[in-house]
N, C-alpha and C. Protein backbone atom coordinates (compact mmCIF):
# COMPACT_ATOMS: atom_id res chain seq x y z
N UNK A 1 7.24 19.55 21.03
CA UNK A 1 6.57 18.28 20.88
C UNK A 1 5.14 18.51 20.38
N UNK A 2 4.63 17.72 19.42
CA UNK A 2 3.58 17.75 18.65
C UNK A 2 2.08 17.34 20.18
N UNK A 3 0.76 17.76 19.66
CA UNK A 3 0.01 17.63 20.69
C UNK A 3 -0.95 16.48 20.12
N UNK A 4 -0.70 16.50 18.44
CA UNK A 4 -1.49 15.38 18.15
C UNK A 4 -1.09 13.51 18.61
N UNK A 5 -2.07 13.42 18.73
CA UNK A 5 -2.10 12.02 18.87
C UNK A 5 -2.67 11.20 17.64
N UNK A 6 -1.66 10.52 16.97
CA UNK A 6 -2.59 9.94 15.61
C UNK A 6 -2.81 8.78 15.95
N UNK A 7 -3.98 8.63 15.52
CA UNK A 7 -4.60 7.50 15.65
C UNK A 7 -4.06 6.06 14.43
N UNK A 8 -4.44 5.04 14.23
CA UNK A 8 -3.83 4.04 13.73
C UNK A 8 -3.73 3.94 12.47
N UNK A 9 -2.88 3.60 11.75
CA UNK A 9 -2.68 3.88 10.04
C UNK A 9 -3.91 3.01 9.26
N UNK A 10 -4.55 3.87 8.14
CA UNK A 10 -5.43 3.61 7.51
C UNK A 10 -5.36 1.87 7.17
N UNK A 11 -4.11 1.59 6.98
CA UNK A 11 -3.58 -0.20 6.60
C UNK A 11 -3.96 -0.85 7.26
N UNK A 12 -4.35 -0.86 8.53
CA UNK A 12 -4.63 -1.39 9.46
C UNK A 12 -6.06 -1.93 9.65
N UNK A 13 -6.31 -3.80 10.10
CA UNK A 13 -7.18 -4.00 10.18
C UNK A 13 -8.22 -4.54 11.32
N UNK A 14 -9.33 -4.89 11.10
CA UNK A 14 -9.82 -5.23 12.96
C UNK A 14 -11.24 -6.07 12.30
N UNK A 15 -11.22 -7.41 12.56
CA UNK A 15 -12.18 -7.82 12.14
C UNK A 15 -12.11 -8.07 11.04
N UNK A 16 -11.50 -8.17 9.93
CA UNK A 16 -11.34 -8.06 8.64
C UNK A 16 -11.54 -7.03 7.98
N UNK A 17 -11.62 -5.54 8.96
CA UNK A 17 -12.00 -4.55 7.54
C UNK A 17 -10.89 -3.72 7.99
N UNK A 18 -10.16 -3.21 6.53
CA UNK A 18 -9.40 -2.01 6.87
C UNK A 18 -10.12 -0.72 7.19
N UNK A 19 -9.10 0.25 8.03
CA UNK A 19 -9.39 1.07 8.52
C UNK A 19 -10.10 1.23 9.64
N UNK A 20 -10.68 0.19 9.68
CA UNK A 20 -11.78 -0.01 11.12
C UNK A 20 -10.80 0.91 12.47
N UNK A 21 -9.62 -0.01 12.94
CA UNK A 21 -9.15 0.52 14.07
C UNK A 21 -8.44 1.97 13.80
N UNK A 22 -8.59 2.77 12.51
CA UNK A 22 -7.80 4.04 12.60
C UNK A 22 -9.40 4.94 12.94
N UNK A 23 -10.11 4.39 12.22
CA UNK A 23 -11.98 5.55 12.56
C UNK A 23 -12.25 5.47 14.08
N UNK A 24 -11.99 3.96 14.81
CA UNK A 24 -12.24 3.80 16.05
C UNK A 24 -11.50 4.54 16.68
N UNK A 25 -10.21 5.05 16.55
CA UNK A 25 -9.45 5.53 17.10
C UNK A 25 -9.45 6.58 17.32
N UNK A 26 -10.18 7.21 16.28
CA UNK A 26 -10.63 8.78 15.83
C UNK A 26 -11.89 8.67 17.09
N UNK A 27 -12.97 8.06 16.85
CA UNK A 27 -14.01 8.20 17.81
C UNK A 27 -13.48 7.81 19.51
N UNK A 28 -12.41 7.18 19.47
CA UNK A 28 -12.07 7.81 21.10
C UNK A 28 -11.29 8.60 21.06
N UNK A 29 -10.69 9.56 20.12
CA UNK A 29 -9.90 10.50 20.70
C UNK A 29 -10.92 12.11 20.78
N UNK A 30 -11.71 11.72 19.67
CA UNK A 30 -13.54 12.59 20.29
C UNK A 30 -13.90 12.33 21.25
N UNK A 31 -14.82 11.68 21.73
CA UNK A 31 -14.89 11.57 22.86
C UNK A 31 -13.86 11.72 24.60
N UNK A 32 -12.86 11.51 24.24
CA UNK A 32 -12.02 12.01 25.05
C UNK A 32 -11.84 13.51 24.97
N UNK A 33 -12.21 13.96 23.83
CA UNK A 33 -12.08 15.64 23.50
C UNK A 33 -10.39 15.95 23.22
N UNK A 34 -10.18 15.07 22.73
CA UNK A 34 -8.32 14.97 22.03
C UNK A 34 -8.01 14.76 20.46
N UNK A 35 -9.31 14.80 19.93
CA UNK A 35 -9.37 14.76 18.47
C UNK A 35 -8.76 15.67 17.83
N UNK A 36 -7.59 15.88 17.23
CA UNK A 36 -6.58 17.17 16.88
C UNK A 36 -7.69 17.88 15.70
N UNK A 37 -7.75 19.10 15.68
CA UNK A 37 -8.34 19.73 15.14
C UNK A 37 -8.01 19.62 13.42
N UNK A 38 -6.90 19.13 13.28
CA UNK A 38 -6.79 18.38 11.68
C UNK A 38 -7.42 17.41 11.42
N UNK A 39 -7.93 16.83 12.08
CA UNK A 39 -8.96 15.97 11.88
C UNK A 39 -10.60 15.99 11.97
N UNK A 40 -10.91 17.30 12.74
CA UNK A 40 -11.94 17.42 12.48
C UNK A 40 -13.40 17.05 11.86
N UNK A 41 -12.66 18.37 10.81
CA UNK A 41 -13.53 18.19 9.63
C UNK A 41 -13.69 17.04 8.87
N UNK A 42 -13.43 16.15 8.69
CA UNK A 42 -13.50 14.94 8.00
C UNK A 42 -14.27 13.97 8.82
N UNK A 43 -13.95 14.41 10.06
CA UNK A 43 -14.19 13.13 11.14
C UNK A 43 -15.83 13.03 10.73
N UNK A 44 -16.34 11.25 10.47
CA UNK A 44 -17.23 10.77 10.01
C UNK A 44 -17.23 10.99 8.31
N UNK A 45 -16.49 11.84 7.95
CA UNK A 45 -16.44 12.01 6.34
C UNK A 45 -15.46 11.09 5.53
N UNK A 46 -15.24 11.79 4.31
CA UNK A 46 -13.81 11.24 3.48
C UNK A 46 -13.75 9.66 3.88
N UNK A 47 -12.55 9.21 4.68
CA UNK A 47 -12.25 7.84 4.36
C UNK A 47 -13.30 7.33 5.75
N UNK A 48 -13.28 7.93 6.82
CA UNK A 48 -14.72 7.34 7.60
C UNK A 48 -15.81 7.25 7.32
N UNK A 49 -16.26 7.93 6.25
CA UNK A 49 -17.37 8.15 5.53
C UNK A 49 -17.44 6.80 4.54
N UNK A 50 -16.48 6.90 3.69
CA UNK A 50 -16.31 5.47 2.85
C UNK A 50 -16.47 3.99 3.95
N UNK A 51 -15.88 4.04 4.93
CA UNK A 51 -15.88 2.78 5.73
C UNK A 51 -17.57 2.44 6.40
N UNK A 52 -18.05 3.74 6.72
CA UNK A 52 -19.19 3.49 7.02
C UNK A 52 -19.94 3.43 5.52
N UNK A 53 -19.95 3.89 4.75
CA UNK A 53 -20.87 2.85 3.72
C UNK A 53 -20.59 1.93 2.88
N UNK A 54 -19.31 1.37 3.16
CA UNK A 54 -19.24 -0.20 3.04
C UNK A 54 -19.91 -1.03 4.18
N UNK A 55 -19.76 -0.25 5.30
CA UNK A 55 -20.39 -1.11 6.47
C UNK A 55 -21.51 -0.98 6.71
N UNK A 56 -22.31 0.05 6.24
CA UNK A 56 -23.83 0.28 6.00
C UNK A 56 -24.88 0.49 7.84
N UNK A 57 -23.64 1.08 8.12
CA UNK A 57 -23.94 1.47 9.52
C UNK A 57 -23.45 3.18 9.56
N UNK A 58 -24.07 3.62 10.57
CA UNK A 58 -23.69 5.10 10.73
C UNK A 58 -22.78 5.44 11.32
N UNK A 59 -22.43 6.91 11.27
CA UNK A 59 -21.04 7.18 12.15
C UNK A 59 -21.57 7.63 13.84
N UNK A 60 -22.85 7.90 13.47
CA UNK A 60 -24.11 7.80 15.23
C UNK A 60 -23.76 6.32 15.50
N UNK A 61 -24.20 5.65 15.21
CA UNK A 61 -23.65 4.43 15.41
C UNK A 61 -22.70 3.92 15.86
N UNK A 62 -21.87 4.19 15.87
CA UNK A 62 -20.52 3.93 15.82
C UNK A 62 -19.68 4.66 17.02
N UNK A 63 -20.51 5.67 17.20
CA UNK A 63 -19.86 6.01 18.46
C UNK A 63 -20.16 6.05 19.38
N UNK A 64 -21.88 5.14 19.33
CA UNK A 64 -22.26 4.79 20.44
C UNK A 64 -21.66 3.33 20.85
N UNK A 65 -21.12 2.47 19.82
CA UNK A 65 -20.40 1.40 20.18
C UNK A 65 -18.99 1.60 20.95
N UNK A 66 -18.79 3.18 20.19
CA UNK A 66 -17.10 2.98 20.86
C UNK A 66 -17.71 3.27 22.65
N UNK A 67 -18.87 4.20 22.86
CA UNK A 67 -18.80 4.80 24.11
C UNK A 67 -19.17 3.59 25.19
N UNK A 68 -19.43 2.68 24.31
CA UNK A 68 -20.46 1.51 24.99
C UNK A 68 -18.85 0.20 25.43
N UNK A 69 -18.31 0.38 24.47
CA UNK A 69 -16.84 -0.62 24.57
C UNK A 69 -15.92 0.09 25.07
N UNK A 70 -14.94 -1.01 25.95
CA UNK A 70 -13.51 -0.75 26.39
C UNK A 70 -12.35 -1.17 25.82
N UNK A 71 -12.79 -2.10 25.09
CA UNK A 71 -11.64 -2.75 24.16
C UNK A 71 -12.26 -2.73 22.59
N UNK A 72 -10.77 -3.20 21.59
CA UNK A 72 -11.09 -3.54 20.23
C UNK A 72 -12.18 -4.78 20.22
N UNK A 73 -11.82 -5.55 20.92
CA UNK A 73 -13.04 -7.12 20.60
C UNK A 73 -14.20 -6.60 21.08
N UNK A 74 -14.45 -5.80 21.82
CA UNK A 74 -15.76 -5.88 22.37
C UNK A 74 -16.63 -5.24 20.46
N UNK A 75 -15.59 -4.10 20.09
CA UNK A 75 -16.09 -3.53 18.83
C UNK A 75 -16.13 -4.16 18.19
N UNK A 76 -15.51 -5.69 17.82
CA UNK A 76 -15.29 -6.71 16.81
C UNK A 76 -17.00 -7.11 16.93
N UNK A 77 -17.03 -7.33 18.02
CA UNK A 77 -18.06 -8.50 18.66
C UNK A 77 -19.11 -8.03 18.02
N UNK A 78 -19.33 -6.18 18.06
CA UNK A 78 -20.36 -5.47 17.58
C UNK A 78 -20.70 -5.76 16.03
N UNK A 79 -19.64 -5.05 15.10
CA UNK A 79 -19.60 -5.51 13.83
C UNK A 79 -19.31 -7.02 13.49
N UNK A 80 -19.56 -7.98 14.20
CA UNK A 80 -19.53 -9.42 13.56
C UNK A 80 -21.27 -9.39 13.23
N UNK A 81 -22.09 -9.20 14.61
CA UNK A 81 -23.30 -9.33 14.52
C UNK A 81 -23.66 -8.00 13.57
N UNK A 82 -23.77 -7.36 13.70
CA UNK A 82 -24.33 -6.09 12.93
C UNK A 82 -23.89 -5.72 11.36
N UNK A 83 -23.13 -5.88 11.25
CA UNK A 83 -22.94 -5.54 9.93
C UNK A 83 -22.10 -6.95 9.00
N UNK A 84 -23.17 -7.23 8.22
CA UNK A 84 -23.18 -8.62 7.15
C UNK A 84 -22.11 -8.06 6.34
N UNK A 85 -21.41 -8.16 6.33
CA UNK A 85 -20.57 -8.50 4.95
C UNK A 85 -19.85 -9.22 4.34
N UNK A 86 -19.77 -9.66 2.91
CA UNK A 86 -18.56 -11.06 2.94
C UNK A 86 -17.43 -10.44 2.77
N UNK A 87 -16.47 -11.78 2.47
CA UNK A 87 -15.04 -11.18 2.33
C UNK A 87 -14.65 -10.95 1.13
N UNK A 88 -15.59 -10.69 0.16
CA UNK A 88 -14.94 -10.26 -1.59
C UNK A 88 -15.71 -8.64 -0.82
N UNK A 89 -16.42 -8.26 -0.25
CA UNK A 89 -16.92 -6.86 -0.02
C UNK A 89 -16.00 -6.47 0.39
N UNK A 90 -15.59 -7.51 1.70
CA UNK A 90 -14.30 -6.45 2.77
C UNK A 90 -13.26 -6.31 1.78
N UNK A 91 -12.96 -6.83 0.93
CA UNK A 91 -11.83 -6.75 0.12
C UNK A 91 -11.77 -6.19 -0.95
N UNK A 92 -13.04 -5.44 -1.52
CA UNK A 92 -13.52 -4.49 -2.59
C UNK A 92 -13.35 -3.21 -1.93
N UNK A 93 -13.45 -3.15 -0.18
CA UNK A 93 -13.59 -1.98 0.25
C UNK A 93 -11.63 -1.32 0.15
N UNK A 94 -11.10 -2.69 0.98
CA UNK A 94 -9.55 -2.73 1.01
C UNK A 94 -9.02 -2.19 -0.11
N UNK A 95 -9.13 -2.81 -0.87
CA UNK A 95 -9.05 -2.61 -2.28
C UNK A 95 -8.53 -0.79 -2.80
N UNK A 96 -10.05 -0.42 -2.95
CA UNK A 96 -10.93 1.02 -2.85
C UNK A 96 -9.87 1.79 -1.89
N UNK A 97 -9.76 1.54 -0.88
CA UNK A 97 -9.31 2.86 -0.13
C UNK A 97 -7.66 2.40 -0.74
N UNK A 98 -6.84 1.85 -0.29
CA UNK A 98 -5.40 1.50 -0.67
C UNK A 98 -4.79 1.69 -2.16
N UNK A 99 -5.93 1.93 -3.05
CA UNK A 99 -5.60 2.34 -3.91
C UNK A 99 -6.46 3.72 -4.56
N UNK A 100 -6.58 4.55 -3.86
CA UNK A 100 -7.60 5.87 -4.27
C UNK A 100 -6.31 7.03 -4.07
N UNK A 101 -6.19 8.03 -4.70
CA UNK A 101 -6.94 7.88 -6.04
C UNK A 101 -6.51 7.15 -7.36
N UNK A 102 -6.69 6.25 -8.43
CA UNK A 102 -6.23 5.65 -9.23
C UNK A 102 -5.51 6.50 -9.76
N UNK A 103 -4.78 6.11 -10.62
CA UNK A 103 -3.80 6.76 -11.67
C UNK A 103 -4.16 7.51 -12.71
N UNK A 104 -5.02 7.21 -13.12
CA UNK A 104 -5.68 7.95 -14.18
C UNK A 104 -6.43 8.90 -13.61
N UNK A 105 -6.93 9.55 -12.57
CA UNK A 105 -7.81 10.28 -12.23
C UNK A 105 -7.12 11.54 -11.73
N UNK A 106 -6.92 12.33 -13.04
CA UNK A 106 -6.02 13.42 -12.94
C UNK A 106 -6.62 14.77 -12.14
N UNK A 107 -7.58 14.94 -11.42
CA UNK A 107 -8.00 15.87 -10.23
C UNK A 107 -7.20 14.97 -9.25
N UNK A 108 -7.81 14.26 -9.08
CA UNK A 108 -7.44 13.86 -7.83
C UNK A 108 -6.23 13.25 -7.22
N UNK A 109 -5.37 12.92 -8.67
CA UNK A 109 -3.88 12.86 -8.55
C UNK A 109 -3.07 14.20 -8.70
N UNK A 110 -3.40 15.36 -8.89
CA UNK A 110 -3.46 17.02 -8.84
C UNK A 110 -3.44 17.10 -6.89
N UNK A 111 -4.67 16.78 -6.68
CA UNK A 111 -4.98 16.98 -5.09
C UNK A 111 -4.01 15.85 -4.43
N UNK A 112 -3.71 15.25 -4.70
CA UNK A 112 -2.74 14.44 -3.94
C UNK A 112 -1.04 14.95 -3.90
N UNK A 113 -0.72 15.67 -5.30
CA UNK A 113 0.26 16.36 -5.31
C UNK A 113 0.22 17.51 -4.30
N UNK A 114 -0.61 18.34 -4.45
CA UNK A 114 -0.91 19.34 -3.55
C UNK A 114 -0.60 19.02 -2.03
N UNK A 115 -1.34 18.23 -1.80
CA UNK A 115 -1.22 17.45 -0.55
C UNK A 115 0.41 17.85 0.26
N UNK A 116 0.93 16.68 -0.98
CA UNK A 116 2.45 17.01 -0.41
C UNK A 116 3.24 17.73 -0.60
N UNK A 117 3.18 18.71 -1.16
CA UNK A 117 3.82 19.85 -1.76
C UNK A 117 3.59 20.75 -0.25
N UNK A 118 2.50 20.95 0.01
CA UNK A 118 1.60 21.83 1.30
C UNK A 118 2.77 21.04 2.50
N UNK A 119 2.82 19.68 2.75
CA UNK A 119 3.85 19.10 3.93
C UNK A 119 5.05 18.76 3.82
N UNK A 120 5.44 19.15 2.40
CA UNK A 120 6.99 19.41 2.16
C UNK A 120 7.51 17.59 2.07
N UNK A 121 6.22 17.15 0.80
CA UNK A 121 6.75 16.02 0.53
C UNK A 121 6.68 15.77 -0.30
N UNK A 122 6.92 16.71 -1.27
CA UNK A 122 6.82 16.50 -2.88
C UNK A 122 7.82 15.45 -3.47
N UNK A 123 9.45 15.69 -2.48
CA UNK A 123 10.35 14.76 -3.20
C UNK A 123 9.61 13.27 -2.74
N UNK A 124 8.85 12.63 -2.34
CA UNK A 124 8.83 11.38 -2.17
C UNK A 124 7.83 10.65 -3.21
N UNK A 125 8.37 10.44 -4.16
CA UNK A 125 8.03 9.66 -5.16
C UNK A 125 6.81 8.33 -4.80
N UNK A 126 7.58 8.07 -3.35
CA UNK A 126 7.01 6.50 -3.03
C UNK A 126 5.08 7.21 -2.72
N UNK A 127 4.85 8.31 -2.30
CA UNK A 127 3.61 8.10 -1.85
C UNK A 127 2.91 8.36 -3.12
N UNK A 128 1.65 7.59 -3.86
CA UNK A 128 0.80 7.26 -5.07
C UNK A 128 -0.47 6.91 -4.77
N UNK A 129 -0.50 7.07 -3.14
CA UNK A 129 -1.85 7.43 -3.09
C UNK A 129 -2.19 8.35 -1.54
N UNK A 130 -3.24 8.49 -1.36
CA UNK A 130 -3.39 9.10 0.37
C UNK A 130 -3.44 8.09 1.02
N UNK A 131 -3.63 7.03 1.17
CA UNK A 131 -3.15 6.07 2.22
C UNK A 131 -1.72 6.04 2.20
N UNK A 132 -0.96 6.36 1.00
CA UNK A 132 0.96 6.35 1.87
C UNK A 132 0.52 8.01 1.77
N UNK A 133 0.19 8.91 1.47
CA UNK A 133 -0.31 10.25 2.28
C UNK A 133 0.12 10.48 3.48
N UNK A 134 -1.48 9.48 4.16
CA UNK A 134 -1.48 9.77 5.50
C UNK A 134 -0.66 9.30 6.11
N UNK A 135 0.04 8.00 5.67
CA UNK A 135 1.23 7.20 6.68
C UNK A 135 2.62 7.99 6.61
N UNK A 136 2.69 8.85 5.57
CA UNK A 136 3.75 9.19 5.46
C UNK A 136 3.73 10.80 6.54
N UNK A 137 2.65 11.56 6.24
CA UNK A 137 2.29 12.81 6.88
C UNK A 137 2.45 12.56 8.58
N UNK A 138 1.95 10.95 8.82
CA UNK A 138 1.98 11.04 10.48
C UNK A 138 3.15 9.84 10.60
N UNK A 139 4.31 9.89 9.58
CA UNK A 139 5.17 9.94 10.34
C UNK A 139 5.66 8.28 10.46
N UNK A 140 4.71 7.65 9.55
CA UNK A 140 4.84 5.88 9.63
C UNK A 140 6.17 5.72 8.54
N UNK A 141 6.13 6.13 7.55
CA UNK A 141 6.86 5.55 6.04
C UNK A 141 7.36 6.57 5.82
């Protein structure tokens, strides 16, 4: 049996922004000290990194909200007041991650092959970007 615990699929939203509840999820499984070591390195980077500068708040930040909250609303409650954004932003951000890397961007559609080739998912045609990546790697699609 696997020891990771994954946290919530990138698709996923909280407040209107995607990804919100998969980063939150990441910052309590840090703090709990259960953050699987594949996650690491990224943690606050890559796609948490992107979410925090659409949200124009820090990833310090952010985990002083999670340490400060017990639930998702209490975190809602946080980012309603704190971080302004409209809904063509939240949906530029949606957008952005659900479809990265574009089609034309032949590194990074290279690194996405790689990706699954490395987890023995080269035959799956369906994943065209790292958001079906990651859903597919932990096991969703």
């Amino acid at each position: 049996m696997s020891d990771i615990i994954y946290p919530r699929s990138p698709r996923e939203a909280m407040c209107g922004w995607t990804y919100l509840p998969r980063y939150l999820d990441k910052i309590r499984l840090h703090l709990a000290g259960r953050l699987h070591a594949d996650y690491r390195d990224n943690f606050g980077k890559g796609f948490d990194g992107r979410w925090l500068a659409a949200a124009g708040v820090t990833h310090e930040q952010m985990i002083e909200v999670a340490k400060r909250s017990l639930t998702d609303g209490e975190v809602c409650d946080w980012v309603r007041i704190h971080v302004r954004r409209n809904d063509a932003e939240k949906a530029a951000h949606r957008e952005a991650l659900l479809g990265y890397p574009s089609p034309d961007d032949v590194a990074l559609q290279a690194r996405l092959k790689m990706r699954k080739e490395q987890s023995g998912l080269s035959h799956r045609d369906d994943i065209t970007t790292f958001v079906d990546y990651i859903d597919a790697d932990e096991k969703r699609i």
